[in-house]
Protein backbone atom coordinates (compact mmCIF):
# COMPACT_ATOMS: atom_id res chain seq x y z
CA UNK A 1 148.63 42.49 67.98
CA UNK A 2 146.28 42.05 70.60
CA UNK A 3 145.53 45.53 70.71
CA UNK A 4 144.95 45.66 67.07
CA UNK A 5 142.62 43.40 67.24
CA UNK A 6 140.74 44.24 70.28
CA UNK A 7 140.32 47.73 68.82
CA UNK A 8 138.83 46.46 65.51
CA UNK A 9 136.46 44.06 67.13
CA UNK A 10 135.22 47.41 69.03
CA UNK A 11 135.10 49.22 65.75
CA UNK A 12 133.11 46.04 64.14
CA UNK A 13 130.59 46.30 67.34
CA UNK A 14 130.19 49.46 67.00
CA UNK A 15 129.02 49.28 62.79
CA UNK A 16 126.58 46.56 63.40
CA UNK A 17 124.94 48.09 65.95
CA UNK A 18 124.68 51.55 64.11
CA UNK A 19 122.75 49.47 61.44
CA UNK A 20 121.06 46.99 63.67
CA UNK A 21 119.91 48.56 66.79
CA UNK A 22 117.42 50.73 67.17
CA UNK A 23 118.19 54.09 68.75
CA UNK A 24 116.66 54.72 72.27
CA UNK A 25 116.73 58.33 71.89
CA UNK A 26 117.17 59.73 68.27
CA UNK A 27 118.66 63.03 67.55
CA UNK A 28 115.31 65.30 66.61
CA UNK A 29 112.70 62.81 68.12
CA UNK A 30 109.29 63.16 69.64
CA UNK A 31 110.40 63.22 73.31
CA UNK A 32 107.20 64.00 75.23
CA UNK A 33 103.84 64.32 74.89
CA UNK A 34 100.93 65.69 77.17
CA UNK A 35 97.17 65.15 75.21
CA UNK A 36 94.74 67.60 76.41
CA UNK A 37 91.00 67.81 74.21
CA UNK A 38 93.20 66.60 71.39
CA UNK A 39 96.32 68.72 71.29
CA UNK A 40 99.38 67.74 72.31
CA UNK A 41 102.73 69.22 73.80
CA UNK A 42 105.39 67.92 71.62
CA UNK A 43 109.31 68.25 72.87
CA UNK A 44 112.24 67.48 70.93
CA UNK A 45 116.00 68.00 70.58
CA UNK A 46 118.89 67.39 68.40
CA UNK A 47 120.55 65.89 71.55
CA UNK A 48 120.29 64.55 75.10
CA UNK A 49 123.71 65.97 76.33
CA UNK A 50 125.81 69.30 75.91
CA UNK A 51 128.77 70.22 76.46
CA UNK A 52 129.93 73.13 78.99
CA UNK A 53 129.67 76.41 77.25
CA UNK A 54 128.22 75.27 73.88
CA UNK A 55 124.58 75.14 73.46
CA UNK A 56 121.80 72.41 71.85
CA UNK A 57 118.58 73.65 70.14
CA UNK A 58 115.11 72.09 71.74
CA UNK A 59 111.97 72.76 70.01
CA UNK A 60 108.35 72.39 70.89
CA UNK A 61 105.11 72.60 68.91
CA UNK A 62 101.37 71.77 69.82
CA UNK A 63 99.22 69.74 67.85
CA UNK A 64 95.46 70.11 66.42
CA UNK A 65 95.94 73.66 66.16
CA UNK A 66 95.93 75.86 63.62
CA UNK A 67 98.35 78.50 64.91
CA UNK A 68 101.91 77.59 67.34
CA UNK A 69 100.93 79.36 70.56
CA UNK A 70 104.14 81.21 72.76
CA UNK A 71 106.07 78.88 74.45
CA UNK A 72 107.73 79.69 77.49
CA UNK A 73 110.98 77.89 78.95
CA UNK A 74 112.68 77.46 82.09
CA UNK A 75 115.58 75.50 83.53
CA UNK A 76 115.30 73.60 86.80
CA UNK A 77 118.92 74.78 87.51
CA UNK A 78 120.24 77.19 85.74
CA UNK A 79 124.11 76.85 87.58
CA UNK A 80 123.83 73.76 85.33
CA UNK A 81 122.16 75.02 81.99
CA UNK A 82 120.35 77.87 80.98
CA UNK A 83 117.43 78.06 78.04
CA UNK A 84 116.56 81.15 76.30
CA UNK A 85 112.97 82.43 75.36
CA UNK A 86 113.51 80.19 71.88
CA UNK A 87 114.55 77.26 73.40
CA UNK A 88 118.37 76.82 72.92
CA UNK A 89 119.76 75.47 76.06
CA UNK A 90 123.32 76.77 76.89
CA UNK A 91 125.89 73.95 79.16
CA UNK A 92 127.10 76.02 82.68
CA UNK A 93 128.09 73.01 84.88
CA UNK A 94 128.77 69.73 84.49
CA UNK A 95 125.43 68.15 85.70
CA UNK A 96 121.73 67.38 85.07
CA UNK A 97 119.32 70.09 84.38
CA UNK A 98 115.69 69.61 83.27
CA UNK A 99 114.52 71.91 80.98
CA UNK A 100 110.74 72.88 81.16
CA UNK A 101 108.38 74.14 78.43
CA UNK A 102 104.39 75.54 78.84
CA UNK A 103 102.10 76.83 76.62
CA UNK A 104 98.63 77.81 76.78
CA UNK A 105 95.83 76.18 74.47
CA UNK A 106 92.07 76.84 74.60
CA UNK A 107 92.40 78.30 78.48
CA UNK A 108 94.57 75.46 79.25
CA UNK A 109 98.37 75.00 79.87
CA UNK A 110 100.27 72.46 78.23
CA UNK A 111 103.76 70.96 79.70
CA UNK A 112 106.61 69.00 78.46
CA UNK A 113 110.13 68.39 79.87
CA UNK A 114 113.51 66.60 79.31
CA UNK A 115 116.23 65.94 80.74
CA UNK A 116 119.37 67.37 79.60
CA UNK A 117 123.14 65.97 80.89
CA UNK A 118 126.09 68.40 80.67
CA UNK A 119 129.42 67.14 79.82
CA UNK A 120 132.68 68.49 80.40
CA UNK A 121 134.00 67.28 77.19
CA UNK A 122 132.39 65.90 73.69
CA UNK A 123 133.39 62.08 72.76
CA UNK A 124 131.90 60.46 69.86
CA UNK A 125 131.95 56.98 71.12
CA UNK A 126 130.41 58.09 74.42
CA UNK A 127 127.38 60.09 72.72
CA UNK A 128 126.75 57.13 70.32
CA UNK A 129 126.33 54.52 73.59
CA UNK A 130 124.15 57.65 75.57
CA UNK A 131 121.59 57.18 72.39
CA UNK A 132 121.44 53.91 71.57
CA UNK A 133 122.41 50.71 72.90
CA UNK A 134 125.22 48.38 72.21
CA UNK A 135 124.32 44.65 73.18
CA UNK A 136 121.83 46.55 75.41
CA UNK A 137 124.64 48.37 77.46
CA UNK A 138 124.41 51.94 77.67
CA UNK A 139 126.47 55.16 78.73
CA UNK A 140 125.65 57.80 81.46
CA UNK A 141 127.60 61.17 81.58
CA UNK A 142 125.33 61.51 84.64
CA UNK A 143 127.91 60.17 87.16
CA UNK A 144 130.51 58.71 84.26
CA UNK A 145 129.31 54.84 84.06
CA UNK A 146 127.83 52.45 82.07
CA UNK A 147 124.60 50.48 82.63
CA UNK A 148 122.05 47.79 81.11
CA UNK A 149 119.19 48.72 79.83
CA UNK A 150 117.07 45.70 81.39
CA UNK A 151 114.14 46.96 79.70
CA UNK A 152 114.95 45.30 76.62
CA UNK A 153 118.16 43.51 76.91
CA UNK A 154 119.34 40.31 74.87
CA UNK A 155 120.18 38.87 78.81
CA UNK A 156 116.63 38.22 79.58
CA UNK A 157 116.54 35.55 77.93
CA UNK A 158 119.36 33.63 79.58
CA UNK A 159 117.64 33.71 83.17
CA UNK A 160 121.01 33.34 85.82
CA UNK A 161 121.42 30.29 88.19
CA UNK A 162 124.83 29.34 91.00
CA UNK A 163 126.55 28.22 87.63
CA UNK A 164 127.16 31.33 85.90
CA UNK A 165 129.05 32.42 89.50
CA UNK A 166 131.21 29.49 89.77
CA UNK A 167 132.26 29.81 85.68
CA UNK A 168 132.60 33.91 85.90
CA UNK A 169 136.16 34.08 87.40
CA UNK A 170 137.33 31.89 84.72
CA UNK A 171 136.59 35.07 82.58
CA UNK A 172 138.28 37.87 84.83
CA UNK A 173 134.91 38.07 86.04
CA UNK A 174 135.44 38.84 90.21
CA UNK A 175 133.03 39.95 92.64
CA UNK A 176 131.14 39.57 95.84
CA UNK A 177 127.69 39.03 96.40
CA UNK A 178 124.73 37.62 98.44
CA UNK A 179 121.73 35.62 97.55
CA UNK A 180 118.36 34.97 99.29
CA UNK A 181 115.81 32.15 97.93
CA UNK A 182 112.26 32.52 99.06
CA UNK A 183 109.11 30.79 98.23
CA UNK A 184 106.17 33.21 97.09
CA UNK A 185 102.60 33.20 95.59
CA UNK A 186 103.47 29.74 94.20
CA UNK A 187 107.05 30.44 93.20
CA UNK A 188 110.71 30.19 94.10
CA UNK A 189 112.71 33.10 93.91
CA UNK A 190 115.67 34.36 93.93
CA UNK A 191 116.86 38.11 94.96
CA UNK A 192 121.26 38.44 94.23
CA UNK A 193 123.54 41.06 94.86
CA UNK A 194 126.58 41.96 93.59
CA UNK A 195 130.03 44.21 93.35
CA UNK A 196 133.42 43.79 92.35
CA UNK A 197 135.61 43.71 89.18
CA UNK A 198 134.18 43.08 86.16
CA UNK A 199 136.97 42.04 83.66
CA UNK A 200 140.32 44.29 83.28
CA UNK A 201 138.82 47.81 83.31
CA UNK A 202 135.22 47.98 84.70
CA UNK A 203 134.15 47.39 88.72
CA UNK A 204 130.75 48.52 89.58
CA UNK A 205 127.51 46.87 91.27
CA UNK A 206 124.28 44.96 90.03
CA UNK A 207 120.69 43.64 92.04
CA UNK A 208 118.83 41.03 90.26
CA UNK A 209 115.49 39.14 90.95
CA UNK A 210 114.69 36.09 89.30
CA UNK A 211 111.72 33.76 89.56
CA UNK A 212 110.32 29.94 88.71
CA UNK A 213 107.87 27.50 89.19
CA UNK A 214 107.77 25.97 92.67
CA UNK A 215 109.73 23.07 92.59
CA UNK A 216 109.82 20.59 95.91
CA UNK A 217 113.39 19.79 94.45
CA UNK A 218 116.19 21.82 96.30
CA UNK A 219 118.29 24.59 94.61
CA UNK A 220 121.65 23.05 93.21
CA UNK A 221 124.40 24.40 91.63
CA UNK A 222 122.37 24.18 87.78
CA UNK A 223 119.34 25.33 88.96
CA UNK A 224 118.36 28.18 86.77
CA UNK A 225 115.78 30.92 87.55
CA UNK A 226 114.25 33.28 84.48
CA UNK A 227 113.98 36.16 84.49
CA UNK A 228 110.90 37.59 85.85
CA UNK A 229 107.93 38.53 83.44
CA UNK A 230 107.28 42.46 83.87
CA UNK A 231 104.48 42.00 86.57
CA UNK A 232 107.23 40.76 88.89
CA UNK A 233 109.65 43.59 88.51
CA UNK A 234 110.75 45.59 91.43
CA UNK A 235 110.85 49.01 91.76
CA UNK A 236 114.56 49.92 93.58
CA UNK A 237 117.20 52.06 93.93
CA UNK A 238 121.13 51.27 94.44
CA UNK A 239 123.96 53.54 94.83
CA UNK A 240 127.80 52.11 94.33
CA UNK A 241 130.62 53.93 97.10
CA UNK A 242 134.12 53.12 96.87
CA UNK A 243 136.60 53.52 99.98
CA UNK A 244 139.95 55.86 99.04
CA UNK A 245 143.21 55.35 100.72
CA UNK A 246 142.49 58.07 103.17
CA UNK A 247 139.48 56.26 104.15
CA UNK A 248 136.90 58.45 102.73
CA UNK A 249 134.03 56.81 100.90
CA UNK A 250 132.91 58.62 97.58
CA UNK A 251 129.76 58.20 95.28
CA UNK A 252 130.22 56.62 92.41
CA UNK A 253 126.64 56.82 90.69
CA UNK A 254 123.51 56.17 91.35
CA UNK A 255 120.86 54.38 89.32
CA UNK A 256 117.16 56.30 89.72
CA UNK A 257 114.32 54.58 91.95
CA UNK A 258 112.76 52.85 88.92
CA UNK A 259 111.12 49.86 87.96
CA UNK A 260 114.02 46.77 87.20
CA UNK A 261 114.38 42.94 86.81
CA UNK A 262 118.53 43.73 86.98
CA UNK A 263 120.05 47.06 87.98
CA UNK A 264 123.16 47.38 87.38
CA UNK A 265 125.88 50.34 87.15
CA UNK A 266 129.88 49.54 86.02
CA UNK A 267 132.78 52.39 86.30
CA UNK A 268 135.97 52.27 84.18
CA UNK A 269 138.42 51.28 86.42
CA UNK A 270 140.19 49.17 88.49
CA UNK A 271 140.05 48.04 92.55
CA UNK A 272 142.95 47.46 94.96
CA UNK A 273 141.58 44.19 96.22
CA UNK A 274 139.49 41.90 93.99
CA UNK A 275 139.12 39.36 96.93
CA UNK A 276 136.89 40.13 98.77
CA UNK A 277 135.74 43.49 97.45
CA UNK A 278 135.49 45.46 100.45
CA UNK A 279 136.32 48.79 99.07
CA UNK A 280 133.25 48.86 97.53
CA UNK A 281 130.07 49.47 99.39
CA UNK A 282 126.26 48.79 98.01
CA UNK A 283 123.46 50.99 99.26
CA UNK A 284 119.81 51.18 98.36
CA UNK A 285 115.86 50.25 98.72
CA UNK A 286 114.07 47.36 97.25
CA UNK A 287 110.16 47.66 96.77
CA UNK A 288 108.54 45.02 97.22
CA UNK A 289 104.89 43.54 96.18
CA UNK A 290 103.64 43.70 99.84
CA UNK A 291 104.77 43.37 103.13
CA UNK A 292 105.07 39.72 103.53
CA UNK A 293 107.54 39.16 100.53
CA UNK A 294 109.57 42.48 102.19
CA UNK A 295 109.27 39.94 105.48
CA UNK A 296 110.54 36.70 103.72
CA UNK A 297 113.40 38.57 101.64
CA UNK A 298 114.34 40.60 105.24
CA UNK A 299 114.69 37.25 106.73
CA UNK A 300 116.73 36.16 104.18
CA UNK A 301 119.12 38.84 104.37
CA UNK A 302 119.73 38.10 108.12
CA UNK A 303 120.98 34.46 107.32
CA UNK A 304 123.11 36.12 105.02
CA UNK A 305 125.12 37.52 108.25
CA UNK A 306 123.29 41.39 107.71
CA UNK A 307 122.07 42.84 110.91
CA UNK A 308 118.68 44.58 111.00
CA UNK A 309 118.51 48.26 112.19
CA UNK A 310 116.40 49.84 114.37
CA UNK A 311 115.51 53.13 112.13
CA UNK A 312 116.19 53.99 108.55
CA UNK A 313 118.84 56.09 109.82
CA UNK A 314 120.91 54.07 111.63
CA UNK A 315 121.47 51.44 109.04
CA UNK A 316 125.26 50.54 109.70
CA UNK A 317 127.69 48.77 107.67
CA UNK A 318 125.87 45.11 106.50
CA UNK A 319 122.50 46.17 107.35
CA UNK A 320 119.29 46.43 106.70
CA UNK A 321 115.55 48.42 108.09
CA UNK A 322 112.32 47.05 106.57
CA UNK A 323 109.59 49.69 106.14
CA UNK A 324 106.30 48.50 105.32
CA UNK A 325 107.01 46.67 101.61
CA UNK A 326 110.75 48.63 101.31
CA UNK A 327 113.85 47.01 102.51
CA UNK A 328 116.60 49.38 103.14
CA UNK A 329 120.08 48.36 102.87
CA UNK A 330 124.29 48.83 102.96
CA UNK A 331 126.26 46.38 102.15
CA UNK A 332 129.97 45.88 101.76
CA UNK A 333 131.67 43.05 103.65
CA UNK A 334 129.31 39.71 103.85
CA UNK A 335 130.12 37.50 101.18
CA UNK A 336 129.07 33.94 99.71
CA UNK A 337 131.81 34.02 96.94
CA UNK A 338 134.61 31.07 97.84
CA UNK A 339 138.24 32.25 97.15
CA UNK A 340 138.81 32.05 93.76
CA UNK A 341 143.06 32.52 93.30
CA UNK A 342 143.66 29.40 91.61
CA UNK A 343 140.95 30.29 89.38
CA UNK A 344 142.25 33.82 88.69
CA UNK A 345 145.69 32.49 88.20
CA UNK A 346 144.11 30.21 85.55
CA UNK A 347 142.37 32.50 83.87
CA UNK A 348 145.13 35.60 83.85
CA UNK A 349 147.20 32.74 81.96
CA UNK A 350 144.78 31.97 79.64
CA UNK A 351 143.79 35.48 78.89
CA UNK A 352 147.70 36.25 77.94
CA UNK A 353 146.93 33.58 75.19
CA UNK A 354 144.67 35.77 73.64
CA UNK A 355 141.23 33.84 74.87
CA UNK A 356 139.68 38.06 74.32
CA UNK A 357 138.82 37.29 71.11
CA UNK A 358 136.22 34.26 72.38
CA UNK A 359 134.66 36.25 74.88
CA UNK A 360 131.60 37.08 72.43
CA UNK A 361 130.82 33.22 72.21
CA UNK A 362 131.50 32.88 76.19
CA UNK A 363 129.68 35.50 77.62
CA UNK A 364 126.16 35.06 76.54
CA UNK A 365 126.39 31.48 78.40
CA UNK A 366 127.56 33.53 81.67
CA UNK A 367 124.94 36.26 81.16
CA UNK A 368 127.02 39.08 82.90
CA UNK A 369 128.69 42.42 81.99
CA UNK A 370 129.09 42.35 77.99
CA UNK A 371 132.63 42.46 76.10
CA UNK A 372 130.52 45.11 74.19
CA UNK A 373 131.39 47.78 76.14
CA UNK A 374 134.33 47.00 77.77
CA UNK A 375 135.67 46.55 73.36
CA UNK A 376 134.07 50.18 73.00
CA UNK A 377 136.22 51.69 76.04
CA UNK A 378 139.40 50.36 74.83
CA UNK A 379 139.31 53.05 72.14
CA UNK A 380 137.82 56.02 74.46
């Protein structure tokens, strides 16, 4: 029964958002675009991903002119894909390969690209979360995992605050993580970390930096930060590693040195140990606006318990090396979460009762990893 119905609240999901959401990367669409004297490169494709020995057609065309020059095309690595002389790019490898295009207009060269994932398999469910986004939670075949699209995600309007910690476990919600306050051009702030398990089949990682008003009050347990207008994102960069039993530590994925409010990256799966969540380790650089916020969040992170490095390259475990505005880091054993058993004990009981169903209504008051895509996976 409860599968039943966990499968068609997936399938539900999954209709509404073909008809509600708008795609972030439609089959066929204008991909790129390069203006020069009033042409323009234009690069499109019927997909974003193909699979290992089948092959996707790209196109490209210039604009303002009254006659398509040649195109030429080239793959940045062609043990991953290959693209012929008309553009139809072959999968080698599973991988990511970009595919280049150039033409030459009135003396001058044109160029587009785009990237192009190669899969070792075709799933439906899978390409439809690649190209558009499901409660703004998207899939990666780049490195198998899913990930919010913060740039326009129903979440930012929710802001997070102590709260949503304390009430997460009581929805199979279990992780570590960190937080530094710091007061900055006339506002408090608030830079968290986090890893863990996030309900019964995801674990994965997430950095978020929130902002107020100044406030001379202190920070309680229902103080809530927003989340930051787009002048105040960061740009950053955070890889997930998970420990094996032999003691080996692989890469899980690794979300691109980009601009974020919340960067986050979840794998489907399951830890050993939810408490604490030491098999999992958090690496990565945080840009910030100038040197003396790098200085205030640094200091931060050393009350936390993490030791600062002497070089970039000898960050150790729980660590950190500030460079100029970037703060370097690995972390994977500090932790600010109390133990939470009783509460997990609660909540495994109540989630045998069937509370799945009421996630929907619960989790937009938590703000974290949305029953969208953990519904979806159920039926991968």
């Amino acid at each position: 029964m409860k599968k039943s119905l966990t499968k068609l609240l997936a399938l539900m999901l999954v209709l509404i958002t073909v008809f509600s959401v708008s795609p972030i990367n439609a089959f066929a669409e204008e991909l790129q675009e390069t203006p020069s004297e009033g042409h323009a490169l234009v690069l499109t494709s019927d997909n974003i991903s193909v699979v290992i020995r089948k092959t996707i057609q790209m196109s490209a065309s210039v604009t303002n002119v009254s006659k398509q020059p040649e195109f030429t095309w080239e793959s940045s690595d062609e043990k991953v894909a290959t693209v012929d002389e008309n553009g139809k790019v072959r999968g080698v490898a599973a991988g990511k390969a970009v595919i280049r295009v150039s033409a030459v207009v009135d003396g001058e060269t044109l160029h587009g690209e785009f990237a192009i994932n190669v899969v070792t398999r075709d799933n439906f469910l899978k390409n439809f979360l690649e190209n558009r986004q499901v409660l703004s939670y998207m899939y990666s075949y780049v490195d198998d995992y899913y990930y919010t699209n913060d740039k326009k995600c129903w979440q930012y309007n929710f802001g997070f605050g102590k709260i949503y910690d304390f009430v997460s476990p009581y929805i199979l919600l279990e992780y570590d993580y960190i937080r530094v306050f710091f007061e900055y051009e006339g506002k408090d702030w608030m830079l968290q970390m986090w890893k863990g398990q996030y309900g019964m089949i995801f674990y994965g990682g997430e950095i978020g930096i929130y902002n107020r008003p100044h406030s001379e009050k202190g920070i309680g347990p229902w103080t809530m930060f927003a989340c930051p207008a787009e002048e105040d994102w960061l740009q950053m960069e955070m890889t997930l590693w998970h420990e094996e039993l032999d003691g080996t530590w692989t890469r899980e994925f690794t979300r691109e040195y980009d601009y974020y409010w919340w960067c986050t990256g979840f794998k489907n799966g399951h830890i050993r140990q939810e408490e604490p969540a030491d098999e999992l380790r958090l690496t990565g650089r945080i840009t910030f606006k100038d040197e003396e916020m790098a200085k205030l969040v640094a200091d931060g992170f050393a009350e936390c318990g993490l030791i600062k490095a002497n070089s970039k390259d000898r960050i150790g475990v729980d660590g950190f090396y500030t460079e100029g505005s970037d703060i370097y880091f690995s972390w994977q054993n500090i932790s600010e979460a109390e133990s939470t058993m009783f509460i997990k004990v609660s909540a495994g009981f109540l989630y045998n009762l069937t509370i799945l169903p009421f996630y929907p209504i619960i989790l937009p008051f938590v703000g974290m990893f949305s029953v969208a895509v953990m519904l979806v996976n159920v039926i991968l």
